[in-house]
C-alpha atoms as a PDB file:
ATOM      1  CA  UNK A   1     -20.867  60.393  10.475  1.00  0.00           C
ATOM      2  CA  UNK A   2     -23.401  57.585  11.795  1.00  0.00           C
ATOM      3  CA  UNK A   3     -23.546  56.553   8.524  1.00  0.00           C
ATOM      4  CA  UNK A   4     -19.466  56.239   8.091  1.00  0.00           C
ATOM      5  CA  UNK A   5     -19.568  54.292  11.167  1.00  0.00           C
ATOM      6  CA  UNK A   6     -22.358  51.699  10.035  1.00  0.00           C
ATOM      7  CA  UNK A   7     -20.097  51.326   7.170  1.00  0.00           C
ATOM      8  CA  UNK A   8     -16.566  50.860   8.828  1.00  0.00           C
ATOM      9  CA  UNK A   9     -18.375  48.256  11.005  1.00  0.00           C
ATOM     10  CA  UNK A  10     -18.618  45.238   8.782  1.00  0.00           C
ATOM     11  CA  UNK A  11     -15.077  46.379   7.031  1.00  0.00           C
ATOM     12  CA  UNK A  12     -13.331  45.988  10.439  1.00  0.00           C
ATOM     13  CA  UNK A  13     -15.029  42.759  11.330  1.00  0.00           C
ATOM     14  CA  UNK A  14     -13.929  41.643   7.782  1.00  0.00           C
ATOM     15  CA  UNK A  15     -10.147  42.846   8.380  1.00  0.00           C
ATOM     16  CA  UNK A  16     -10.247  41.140  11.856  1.00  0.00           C
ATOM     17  CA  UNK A  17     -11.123  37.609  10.703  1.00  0.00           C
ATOM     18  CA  UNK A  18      -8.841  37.610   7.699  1.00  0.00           C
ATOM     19  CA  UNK A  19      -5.828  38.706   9.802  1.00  0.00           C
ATOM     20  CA  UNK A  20      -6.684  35.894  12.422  1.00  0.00           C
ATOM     21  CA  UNK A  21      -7.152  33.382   9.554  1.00  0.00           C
ATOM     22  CA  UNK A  22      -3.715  34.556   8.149  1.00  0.00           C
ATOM     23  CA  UNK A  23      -2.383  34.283  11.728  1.00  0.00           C
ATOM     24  CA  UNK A  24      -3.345  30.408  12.101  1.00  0.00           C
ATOM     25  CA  UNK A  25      -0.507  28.428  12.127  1.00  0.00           C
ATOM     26  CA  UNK A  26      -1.152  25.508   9.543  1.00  0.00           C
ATOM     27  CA  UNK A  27      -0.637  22.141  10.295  1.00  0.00           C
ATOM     28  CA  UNK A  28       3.266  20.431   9.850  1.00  0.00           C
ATOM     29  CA  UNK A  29       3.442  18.228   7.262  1.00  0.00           C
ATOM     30  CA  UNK A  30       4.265  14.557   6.651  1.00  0.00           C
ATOM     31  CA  UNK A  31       4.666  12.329   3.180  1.00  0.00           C
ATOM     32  CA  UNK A  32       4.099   9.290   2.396  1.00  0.00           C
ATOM     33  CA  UNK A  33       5.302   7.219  -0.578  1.00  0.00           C
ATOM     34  CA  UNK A  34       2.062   4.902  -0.831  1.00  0.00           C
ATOM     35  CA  UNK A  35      -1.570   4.842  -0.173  1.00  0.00           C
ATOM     36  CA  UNK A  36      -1.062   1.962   2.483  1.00  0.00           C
ATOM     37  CA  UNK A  37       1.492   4.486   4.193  1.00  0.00           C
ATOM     38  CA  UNK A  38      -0.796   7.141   4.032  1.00  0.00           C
ATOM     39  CA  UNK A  39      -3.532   4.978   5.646  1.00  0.00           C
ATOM     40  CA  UNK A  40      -0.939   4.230   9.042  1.00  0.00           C
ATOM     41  CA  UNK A  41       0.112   7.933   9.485  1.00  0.00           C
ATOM     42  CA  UNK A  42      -3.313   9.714   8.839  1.00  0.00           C
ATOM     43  CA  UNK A  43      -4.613   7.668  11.826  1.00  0.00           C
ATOM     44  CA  UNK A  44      -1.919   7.662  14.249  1.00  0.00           C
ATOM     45  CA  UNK A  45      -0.669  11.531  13.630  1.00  0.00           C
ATOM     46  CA  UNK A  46      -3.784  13.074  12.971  1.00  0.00           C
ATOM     47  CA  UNK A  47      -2.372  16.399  13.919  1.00  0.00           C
ATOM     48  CA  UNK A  48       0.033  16.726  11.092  1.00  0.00           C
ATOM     49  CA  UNK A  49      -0.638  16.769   7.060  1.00  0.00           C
ATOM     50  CA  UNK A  50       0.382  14.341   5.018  1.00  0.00           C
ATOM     51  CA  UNK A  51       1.053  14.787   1.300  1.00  0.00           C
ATOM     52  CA  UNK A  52       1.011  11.213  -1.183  1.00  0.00           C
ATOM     53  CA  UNK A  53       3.835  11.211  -3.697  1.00  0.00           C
ATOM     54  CA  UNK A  54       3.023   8.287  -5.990  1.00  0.00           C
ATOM     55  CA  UNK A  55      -0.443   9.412  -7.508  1.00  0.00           C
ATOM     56  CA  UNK A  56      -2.806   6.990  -8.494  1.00  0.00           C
ATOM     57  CA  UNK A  57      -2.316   5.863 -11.937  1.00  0.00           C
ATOM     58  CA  UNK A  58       1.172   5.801 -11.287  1.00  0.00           C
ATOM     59  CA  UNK A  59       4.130   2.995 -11.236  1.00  0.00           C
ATOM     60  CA  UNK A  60       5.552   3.114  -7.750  1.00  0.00           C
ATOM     61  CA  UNK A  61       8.263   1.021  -9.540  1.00  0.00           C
ATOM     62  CA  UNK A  62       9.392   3.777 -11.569  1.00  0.00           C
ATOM     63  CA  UNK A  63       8.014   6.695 -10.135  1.00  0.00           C
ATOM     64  CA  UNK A  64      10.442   9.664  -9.607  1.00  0.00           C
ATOM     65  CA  UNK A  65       9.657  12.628  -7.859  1.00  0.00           C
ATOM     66  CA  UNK A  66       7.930  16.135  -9.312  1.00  0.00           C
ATOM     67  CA  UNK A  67       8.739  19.565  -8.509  1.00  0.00           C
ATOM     68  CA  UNK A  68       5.777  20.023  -6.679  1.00  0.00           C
ATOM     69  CA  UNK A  69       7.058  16.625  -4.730  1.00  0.00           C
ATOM     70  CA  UNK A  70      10.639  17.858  -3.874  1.00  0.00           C
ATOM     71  CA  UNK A  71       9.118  21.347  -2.266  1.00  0.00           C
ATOM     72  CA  UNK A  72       6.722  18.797  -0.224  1.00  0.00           C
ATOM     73  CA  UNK A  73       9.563  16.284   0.835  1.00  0.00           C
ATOM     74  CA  UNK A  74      11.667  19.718   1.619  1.00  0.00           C
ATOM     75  CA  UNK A  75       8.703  20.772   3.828  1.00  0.00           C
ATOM     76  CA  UNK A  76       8.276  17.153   5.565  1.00  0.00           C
ATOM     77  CA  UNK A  77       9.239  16.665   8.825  1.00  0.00           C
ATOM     78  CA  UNK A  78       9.357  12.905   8.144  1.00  0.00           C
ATOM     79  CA  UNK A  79       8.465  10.905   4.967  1.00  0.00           C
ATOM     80  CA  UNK A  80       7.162   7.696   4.792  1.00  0.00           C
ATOM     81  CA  UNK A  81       8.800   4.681   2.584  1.00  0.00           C
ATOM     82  CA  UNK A  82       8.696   1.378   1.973  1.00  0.00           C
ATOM     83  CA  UNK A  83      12.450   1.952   1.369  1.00  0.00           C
ATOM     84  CA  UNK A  84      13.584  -0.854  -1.647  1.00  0.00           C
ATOM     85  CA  UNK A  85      10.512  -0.099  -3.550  1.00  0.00           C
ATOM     86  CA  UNK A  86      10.651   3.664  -4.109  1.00  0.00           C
ATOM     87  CA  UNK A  87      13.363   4.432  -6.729  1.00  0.00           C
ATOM     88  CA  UNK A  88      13.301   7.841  -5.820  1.00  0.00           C
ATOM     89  CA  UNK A  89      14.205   7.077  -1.712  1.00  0.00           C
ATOM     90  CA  UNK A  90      17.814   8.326  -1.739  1.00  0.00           C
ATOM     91  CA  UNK A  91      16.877  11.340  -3.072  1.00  0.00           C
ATOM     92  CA  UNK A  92      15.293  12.009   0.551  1.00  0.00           C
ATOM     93  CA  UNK A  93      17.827  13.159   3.128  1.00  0.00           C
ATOM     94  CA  UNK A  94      18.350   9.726   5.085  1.00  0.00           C
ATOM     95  CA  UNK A  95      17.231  11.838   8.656  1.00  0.00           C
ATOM     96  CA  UNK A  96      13.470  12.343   7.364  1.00  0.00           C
ATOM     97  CA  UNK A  97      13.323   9.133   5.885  1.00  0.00           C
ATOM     98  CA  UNK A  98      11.275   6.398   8.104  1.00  0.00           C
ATOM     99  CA  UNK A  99      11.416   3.016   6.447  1.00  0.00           C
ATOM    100  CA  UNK A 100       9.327  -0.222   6.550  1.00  0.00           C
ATOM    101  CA  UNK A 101      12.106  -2.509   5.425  1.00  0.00           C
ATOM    102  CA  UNK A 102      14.402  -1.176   8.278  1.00  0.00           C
ATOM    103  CA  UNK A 103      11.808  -1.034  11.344  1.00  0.00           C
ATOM    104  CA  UNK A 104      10.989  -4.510  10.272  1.00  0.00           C
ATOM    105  CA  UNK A 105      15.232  -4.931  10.180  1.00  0.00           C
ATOM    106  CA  UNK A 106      14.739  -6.344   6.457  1.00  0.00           C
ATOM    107  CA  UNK A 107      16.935  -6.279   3.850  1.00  0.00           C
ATOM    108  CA  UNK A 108      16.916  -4.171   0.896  1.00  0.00           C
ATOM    109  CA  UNK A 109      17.090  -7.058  -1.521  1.00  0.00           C
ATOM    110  CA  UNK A 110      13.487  -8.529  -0.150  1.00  0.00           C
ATOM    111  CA  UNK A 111      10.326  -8.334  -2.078  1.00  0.00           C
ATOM    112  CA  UNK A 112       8.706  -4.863  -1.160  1.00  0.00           C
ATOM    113  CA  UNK A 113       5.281  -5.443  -1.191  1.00  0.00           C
ATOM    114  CA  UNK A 114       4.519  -5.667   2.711  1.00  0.00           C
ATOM    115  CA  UNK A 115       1.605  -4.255   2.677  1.00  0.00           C
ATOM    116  CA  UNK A 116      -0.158  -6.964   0.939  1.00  0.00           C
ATOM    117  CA  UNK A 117       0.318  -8.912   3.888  1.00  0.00           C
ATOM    118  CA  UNK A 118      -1.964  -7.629   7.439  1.00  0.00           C
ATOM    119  CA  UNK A 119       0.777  -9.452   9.198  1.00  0.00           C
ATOM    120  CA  UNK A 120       3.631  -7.721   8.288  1.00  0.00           C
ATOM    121  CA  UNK A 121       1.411  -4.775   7.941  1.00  0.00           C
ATOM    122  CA  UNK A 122       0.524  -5.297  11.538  1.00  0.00           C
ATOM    123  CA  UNK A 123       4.297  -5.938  12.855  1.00  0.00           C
ATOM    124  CA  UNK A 124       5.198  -2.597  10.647  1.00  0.00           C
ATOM    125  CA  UNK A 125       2.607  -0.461  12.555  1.00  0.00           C
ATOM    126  CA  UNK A 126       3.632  -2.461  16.293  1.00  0.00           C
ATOM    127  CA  UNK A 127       7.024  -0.547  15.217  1.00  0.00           C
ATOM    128  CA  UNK A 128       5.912   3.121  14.687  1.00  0.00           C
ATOM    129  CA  UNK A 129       6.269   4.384  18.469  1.00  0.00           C
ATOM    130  CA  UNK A 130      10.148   4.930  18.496  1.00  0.00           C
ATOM    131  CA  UNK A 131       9.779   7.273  15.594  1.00  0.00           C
ATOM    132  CA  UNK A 132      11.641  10.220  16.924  1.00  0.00           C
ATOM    133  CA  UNK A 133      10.210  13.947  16.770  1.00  0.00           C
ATOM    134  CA  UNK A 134       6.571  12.584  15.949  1.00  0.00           C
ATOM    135  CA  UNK A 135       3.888  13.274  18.131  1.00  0.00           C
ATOM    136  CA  UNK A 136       1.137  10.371  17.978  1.00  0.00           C
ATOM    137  CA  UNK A 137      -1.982   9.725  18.998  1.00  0.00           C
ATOM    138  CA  UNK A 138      -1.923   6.814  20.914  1.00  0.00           C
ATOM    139  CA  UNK A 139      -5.340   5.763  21.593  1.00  0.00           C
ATOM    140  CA  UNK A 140      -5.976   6.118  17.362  1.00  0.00           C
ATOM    141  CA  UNK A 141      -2.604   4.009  17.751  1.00  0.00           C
ATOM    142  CA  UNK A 142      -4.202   1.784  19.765  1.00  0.00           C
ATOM    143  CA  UNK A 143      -7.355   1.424  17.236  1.00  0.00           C
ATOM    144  CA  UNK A 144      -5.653   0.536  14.368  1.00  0.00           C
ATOM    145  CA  UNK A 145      -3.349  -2.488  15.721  1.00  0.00           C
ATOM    146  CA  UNK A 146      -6.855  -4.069  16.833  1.00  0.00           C
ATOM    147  CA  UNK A 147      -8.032  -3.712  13.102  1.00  0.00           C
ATOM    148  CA  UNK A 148      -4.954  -4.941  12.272  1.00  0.00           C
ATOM    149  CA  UNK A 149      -4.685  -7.917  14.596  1.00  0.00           C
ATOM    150  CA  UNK A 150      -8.647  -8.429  13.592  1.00  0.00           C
ATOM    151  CA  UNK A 151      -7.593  -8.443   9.700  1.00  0.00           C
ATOM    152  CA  UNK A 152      -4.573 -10.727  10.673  1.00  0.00           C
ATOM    153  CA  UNK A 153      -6.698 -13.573  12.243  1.00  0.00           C
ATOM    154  CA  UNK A 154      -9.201 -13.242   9.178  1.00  0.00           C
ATOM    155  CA  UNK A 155      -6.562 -13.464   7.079  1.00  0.00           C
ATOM    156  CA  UNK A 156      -5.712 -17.192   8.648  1.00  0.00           C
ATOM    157  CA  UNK A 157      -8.592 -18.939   7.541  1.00  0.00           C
ATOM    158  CA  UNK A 158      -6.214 -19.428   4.477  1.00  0.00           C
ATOM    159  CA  UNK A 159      -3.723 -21.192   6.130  1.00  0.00           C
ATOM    160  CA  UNK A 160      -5.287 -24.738   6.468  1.00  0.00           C
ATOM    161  CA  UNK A 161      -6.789 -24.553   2.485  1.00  0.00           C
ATOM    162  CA  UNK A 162      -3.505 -25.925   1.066  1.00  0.00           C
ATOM    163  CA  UNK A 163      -4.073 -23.007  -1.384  1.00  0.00           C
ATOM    164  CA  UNK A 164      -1.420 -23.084  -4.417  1.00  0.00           C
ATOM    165  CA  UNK A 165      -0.398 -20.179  -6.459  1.00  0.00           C
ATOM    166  CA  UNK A 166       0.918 -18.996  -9.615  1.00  0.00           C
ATOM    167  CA  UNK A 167       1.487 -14.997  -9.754  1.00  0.00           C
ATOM    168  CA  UNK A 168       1.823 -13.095 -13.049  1.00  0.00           C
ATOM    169  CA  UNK A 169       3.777 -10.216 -10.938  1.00  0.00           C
ATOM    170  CA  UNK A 170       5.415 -11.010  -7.462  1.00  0.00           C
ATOM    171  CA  UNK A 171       3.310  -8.532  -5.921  1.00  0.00           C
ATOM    172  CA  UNK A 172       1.502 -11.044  -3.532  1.00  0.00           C
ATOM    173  CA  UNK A 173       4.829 -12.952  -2.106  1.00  0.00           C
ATOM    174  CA  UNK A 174       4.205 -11.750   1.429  1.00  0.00           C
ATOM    175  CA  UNK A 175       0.555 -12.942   1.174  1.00  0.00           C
ATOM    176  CA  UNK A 176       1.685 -16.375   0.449  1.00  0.00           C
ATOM    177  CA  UNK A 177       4.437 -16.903   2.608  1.00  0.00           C
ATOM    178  CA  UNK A 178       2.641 -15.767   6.083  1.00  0.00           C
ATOM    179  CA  UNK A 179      -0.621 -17.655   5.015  1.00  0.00           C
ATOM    180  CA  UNK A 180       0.934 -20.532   4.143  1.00  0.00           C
ATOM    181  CA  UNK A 181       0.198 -20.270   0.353  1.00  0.00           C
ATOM    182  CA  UNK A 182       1.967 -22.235  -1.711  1.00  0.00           C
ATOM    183  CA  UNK A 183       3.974 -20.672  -4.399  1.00  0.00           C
ATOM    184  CA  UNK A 184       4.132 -22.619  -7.972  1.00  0.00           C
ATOM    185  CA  UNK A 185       5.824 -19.962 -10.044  1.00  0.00           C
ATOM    186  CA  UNK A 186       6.081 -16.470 -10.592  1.00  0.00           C
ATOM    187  CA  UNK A 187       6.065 -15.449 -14.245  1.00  0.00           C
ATOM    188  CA  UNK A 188       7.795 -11.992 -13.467  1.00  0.00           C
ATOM    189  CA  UNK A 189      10.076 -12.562 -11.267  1.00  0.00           C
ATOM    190  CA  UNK A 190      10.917  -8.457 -11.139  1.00  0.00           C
ATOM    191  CA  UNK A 191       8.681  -5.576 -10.842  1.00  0.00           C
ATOM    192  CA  UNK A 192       9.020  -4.255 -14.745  1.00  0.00           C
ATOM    193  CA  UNK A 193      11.268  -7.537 -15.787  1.00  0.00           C
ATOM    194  CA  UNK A 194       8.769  -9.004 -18.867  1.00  0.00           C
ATOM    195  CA  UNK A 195       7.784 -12.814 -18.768  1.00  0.00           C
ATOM    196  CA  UNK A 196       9.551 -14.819 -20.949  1.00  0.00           C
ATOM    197  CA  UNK A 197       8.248 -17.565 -23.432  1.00  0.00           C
ATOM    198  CA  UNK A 198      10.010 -20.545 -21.444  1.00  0.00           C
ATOM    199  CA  UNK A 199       8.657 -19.330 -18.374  1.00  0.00           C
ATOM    200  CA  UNK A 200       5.067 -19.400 -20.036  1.00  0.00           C
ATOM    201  CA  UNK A 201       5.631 -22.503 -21.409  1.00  0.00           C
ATOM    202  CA  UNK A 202       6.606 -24.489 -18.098  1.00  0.00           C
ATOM    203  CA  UNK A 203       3.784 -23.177 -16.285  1.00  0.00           C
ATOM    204  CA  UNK A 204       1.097 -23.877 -18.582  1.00  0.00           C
ATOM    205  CA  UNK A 205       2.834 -28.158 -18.265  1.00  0.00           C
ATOM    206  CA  UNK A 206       3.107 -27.680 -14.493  1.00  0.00           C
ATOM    207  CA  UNK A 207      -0.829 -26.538 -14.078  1.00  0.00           C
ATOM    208  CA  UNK A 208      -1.644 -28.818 -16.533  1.00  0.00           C
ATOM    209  CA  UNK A 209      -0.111 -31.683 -15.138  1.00  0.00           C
ATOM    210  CA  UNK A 210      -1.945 -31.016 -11.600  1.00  0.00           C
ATOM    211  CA  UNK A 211      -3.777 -33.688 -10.624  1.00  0.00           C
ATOM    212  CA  UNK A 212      -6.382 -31.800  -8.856  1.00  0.00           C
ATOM    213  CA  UNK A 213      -6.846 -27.967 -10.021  1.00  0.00           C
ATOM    214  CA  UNK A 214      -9.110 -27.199  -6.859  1.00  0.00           C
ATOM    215  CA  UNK A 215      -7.236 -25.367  -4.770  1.00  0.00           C
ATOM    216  CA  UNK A 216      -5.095 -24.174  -7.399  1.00  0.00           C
ATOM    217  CA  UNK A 217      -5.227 -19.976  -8.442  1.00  0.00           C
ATOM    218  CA  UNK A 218      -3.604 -17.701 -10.913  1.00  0.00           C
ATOM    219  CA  UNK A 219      -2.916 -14.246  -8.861  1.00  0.00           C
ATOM    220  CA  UNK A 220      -2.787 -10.980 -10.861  1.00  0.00           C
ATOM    221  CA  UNK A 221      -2.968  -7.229  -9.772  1.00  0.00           C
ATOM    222  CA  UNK A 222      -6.163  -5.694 -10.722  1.00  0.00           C
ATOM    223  CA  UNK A 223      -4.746  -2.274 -12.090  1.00  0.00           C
ATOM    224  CA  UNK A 224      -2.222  -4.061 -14.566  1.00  0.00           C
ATOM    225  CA  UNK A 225      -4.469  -4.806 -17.776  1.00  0.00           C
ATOM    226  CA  UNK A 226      -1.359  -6.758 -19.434  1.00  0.00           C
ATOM    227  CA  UNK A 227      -1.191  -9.030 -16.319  1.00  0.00           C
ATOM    228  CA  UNK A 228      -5.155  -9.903 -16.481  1.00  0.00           C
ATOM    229  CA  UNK A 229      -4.809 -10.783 -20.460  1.00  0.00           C
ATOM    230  CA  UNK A 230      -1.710 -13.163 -19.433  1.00  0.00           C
ATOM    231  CA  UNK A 231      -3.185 -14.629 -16.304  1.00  0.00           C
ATOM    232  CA  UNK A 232      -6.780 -14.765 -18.708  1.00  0.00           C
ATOM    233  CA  UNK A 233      -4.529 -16.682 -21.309  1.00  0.00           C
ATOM    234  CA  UNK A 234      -3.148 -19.140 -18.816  1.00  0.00           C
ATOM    235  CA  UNK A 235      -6.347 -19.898 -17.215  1.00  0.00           C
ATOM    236  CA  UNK A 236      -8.108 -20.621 -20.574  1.00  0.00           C
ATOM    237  CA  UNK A 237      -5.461 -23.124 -21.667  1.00  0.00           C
ATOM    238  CA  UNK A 238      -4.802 -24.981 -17.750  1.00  0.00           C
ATOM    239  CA  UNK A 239      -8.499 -25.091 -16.318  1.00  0.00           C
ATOM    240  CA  UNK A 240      -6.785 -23.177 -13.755  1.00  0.00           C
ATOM    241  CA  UNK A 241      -8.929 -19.986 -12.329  1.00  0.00           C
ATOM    242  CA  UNK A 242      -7.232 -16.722 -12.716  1.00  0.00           C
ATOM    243  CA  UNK A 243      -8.525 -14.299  -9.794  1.00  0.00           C
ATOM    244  CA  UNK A 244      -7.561 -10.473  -9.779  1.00  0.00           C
ATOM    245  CA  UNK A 245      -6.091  -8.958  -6.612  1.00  0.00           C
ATOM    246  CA  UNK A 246      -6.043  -5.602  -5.199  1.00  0.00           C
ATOM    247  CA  UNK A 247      -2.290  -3.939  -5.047  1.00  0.00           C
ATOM    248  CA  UNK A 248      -3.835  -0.915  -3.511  1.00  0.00           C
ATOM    249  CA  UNK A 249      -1.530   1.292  -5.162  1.00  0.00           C
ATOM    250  CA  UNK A 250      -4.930   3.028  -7.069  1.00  0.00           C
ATOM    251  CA  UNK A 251      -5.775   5.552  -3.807  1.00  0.00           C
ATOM    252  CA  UNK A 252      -4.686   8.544  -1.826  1.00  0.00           C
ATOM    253  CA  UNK A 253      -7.463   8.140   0.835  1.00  0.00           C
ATOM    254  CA  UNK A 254      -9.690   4.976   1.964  1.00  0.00           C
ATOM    255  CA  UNK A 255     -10.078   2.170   4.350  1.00  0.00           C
ATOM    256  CA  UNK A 256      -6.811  -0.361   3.928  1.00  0.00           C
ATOM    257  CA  UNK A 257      -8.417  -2.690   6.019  1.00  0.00           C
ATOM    258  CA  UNK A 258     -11.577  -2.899   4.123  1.00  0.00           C
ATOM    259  CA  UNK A 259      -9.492  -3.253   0.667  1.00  0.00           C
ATOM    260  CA  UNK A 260      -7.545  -6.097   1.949  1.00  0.00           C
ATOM    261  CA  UNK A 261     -11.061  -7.712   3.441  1.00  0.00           C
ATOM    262  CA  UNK A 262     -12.218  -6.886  -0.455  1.00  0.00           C
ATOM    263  CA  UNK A 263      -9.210  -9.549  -1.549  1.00  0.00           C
ATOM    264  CA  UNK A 264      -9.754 -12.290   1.370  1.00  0.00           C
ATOM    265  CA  UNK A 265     -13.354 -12.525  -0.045  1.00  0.00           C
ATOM    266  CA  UNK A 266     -11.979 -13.081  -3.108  1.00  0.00           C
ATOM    267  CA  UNK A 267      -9.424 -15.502  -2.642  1.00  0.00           C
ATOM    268  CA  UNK A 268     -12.234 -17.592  -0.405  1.00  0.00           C
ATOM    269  CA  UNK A 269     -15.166 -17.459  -3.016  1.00  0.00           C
ATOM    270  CA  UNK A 270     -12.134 -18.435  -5.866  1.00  0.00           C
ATOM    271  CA  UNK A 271     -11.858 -21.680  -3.738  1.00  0.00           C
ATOM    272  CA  UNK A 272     -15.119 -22.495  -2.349  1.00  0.00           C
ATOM    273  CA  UNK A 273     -15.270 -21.510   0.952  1.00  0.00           C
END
C-alpha cells in the first residue's frame, strides 16, 4: 500500500496542474490587417491577442482572407484596418471593424498608405481612446505617442531640404505631403495599375531636363523587385539617384518606429545630410 501511495502521488500532482492549465481562461483576441496595426494594438492592449491577417510575402492590395482568417476575424472582438486598402474589409461585420481612414474622418478614395507617414501615424494613434469595449493600457498608451511625437519631429528635418520626388508606386504620398516633399510624378498611379510607356517617357525628359539633380530622388518600395529594376532603369538614364524605401508590409512583429528611423537615414544620406 505505501508503495501505491508513492505512486498515486506524482499522478495526482500531474492531474491537478493539467486541469488548472485547462481551466485558464486564454487571452481575447484582436486582428489586425497590417504589421504597422499590429505594432499600435500590441502596445496599447497588451492584455488581449492579436492575430495578423496579411502575412508577410503577401499583397495587402489583393489579399483576401483564409479559412484559418475568417475563424480568427469570427473570434475578434475588434479588427484592425486601414479600411480603403484591405479588399477584404467588408467582409468584416462593420461593428468589429475599427478603421484608420474613419478615426482620421478620411475618405475612402485617399491614398491608404498612412502609415508611411509618423504624422498621420501619430494623429491615428492620438485617436485610439474612444474605441468602445477595449480595455487599454494607458501608460503603454502614453509611451508610444512620445515615440511617435519623437519620430514626428525627426521626421522634419526633411521639410526645409526642398527634397523632390519621383515614386515608382504611390506608396510614399503621405511621406511627401506632411514633409513637404515635392512630388514630380508617380509612375503607378494605382496600387497594381502597370506604368505605361508615355508615363516612362515624360519622366525620364522631366529629370533630365532638371537643372540641378541634387535634391532630386527616385522612391521605390524595397519588397517590390519590379519597382527597383524600373526605378534602377530610370536612374541610369537621368543621373537621378534611385533610393529603396521600406513599406513595412514584410513583418508580423518588430519595432515600427525603428523601421521608419531605418528610411529617414536613408532619405538623409541619399541627399547629403
Amino acid at each position: 500500500m505505501r508503495f501505491l501511495k508513492y505512486m498515486l502521488l506524482p499522478l495526482l500532482g500531474t492531474l491537478f496542474l493539467l486541469t488548472s492549465c485547462g481551466e485558464r481562461k486564454e487571452k481575447p483576441l484582436l486582428a489586425t490587417s497590417i504589421f504597422p496595426l499590429t505594432w499600435v494594438v500590441e502596445n496599447v492592449y497588451p492584455t488581449y491577442r492579436v492575430y495578423q491577417l496579411v502575412k508577410p510575402g503577401q499583397n495587402p492590395h489583393l489579399y483576401d482572407l483564409t479559412p484559418k482568417d475568417a475563424i480568427a476575424v469570427e473570434e475578434a472582438k475588434k479588427v484592425f484596418l486601414i479600411g480603403n486598402l484591405e479588399p477584404f474589409a467588408t467582409k468584416i461585420p462593420p461593428a468589429k471593424r475599427v478603421e484608420v481612414i474613419k478615426l482620421l474622418n478620411l475618405p475612402e478614395s485617399v491614398n491608404p498608405h498612412l502609415w508611411l507617414s509618423p504624422k498621420r501615424w501619430l494623429m491615428f494613434a492620438e485617436k485610439l481612446p474612444p474605441v468602445e469595449d477595449l480595455k487599454m493600457d494607458r501608460q503603454r498608451w502614453r509611451g508610444m505617442i512620445g515615440e511617435l511625437q519623437k519620430l514626428d519631429n525627426e521626421y522634419k528635418k526633411l521639410s526645409p531640404l526642398g527634397l523632390k520626388v519621383v515614386m515608382v508606386h504611390p506608396a510614399f504620398v503621405w511621406l511627401c505631403r506632411d514633409y513637404n516633399i515635392e512630388v514630380l510624378a508617380i509612375l503607378e498611379p494605382h496600387g497594381g495599375v502597370g506604368i505605361s510607356p508615355k508615363t516612362f517617357t515624360q519622366t525620364v525628359e522631366t529629370l533630365k531636363n532638371l537643372p540641378d539633380k541634387g535634391k532630386v530622388l527616385i522612391l521605390y518600395a524595397i519588397t517590390n523587385p519590379k519597382g527597383r529594376e524600373i526605378a534602377e532603369k530610370l536612374s541610369s538614364l537621368t543621373g537621378v539617384k534611385a533610393v529603396g524605401l521600406d513599406p513595412l508590409v514584410e513583418y508580423e512583429r518588430g519595432n515600427y518606429t525603428q523601421l521608419m528611423g531605418e528610411n529617414l537615414k536613408k532619405l538623409l544620406k541619399a541627399v547629403g545630410e
